[in-house]
C-alpha atoms as a PDB file:
ATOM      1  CA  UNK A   1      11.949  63.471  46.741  1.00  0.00           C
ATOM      2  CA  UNK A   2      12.290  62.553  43.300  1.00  0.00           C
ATOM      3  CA  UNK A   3      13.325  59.151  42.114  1.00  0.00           C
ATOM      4  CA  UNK A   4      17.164  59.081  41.278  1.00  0.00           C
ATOM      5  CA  UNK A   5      18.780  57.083  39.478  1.00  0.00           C
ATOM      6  CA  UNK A   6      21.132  54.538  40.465  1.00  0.00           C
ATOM      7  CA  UNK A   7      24.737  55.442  40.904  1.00  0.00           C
ATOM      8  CA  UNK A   8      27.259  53.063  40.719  1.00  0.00           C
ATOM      9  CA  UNK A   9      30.625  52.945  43.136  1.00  0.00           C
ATOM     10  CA  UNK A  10      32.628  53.984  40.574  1.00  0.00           C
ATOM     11  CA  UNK A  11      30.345  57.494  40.190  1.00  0.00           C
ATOM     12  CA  UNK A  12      30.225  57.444  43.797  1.00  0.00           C
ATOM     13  CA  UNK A  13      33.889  57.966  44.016  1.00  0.00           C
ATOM     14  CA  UNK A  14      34.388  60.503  40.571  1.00  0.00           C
ATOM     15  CA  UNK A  15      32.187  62.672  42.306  1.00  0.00           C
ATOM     16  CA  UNK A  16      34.199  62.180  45.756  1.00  0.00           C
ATOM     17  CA  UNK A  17      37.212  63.038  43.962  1.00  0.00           C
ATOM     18  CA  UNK A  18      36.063  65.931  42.155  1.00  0.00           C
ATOM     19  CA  UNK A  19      34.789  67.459  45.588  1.00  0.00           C
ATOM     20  CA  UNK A  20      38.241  66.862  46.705  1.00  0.00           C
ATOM     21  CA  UNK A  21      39.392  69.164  43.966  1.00  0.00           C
ATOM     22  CA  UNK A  22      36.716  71.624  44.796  1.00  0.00           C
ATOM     23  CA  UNK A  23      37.736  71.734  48.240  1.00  0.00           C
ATOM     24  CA  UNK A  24      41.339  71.781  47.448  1.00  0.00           C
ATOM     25  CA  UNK A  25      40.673  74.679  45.342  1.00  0.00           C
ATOM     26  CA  UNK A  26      39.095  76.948  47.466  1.00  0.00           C
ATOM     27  CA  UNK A  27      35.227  76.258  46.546  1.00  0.00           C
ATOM     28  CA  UNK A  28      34.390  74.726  50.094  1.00  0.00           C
ATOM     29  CA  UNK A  29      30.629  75.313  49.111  1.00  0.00           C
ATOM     30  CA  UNK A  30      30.780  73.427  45.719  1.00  0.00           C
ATOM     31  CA  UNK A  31      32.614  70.773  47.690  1.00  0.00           C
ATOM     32  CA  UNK A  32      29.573  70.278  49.992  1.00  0.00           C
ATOM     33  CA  UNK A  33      27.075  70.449  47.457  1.00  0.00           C
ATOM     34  CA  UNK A  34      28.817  67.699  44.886  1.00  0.00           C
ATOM     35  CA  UNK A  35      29.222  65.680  48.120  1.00  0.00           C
ATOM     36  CA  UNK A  36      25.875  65.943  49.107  1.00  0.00           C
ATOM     37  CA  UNK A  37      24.508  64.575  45.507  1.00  0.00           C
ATOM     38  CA  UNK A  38      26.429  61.163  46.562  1.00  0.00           C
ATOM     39  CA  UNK A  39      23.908  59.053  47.332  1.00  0.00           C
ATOM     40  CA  UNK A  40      23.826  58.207  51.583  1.00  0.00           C
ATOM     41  CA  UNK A  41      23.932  54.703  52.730  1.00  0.00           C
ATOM     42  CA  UNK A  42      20.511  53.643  53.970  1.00  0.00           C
ATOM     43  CA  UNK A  43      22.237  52.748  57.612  1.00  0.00           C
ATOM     44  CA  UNK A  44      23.862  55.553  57.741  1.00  0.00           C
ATOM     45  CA  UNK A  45      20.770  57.904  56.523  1.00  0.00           C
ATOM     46  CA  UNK A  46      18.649  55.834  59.227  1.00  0.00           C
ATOM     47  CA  UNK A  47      20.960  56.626  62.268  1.00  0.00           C
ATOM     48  CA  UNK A  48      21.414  60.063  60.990  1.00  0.00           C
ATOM     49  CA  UNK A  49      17.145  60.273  61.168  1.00  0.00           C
ATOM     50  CA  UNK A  50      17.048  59.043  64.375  1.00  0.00           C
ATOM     51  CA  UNK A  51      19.950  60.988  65.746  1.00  0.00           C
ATOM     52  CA  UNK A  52      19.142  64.615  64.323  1.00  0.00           C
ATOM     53  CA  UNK A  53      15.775  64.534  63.140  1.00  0.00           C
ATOM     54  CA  UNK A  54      14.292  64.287  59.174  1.00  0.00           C
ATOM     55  CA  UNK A  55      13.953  67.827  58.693  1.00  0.00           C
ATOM     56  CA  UNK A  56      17.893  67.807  59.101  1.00  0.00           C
ATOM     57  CA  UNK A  57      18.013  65.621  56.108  1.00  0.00           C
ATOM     58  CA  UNK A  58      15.426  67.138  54.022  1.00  0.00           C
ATOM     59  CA  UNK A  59      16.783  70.618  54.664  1.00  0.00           C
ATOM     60  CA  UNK A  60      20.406  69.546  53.657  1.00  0.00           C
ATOM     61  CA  UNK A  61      19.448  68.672  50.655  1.00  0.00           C
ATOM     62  CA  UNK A  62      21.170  65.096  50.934  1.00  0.00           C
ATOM     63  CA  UNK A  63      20.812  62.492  48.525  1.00  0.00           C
ATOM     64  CA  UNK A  64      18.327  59.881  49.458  1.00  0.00           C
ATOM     65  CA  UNK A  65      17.487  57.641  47.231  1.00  0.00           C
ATOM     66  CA  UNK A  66      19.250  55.075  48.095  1.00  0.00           C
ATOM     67  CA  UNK A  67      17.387  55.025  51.810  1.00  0.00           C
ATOM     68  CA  UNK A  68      14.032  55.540  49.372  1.00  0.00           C
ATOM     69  CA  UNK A  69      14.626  52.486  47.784  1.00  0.00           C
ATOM     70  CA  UNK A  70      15.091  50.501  50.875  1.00  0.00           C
ATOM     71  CA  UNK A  71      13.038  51.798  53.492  1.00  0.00           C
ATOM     72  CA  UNK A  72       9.918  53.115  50.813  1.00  0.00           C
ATOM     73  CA  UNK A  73       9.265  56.523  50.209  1.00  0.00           C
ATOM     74  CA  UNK A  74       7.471  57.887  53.166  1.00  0.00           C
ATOM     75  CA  UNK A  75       9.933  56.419  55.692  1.00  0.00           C
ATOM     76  CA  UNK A  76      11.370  59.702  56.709  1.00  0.00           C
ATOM     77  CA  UNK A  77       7.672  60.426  57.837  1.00  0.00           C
ATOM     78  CA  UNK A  78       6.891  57.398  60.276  1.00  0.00           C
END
C-alpha cells in the first residue's frame, strides 16, 4: 500500500462532509469511495482485521496508512 500522507482532523472531516453531500445527493457510490480515502483509526483497522479478515480490508480499498504507520507495513500479513 503506498505511503500516504498525513491527513489532519480538519481534512478528515471536509472529506466527511463532502461525502455527506454526495450521499445527500444521490451519489451513494461516490459517498463510499470519498469515505473510504479517510484514513481508519489503527484500533479500529486492527479489530476490523481480526474480526473480518485482511483481504476484507485490502479488497475495500480502505485507507490504511494510518494503521501502516503504527503497526509497520506488513502487519496485515502476520
Amino acid at each position: 500500500m503506498p505511503n500516504a500522507q498525513i491527513m489532519t482532523d480538519e481534512e478528515k472531516i471536509d472529506k466527511a462532509y463532502q461525502s455527506a453531500l454526495l450521499l445527500q445527493a444521490g451519489d451513494e457510490e461516490g459517498s463510499i469511495r470519498l469515505l473510504r480515502s479517510i484514513p481508519m483509526p489503527p484500533y479500529l483497522a486492527k479489530v476490523m482485521k481480526e474480526k473480518v479478515g485482511a483481504d476484507f480490508l485490502i479488497d475495500g480499498g480502505y485507507n490504511l496508512s494510518e494503521a501502516e504507520a503504527e503497526f509497520g507495513s506488513d502487519w496485515l500479513s502476520k
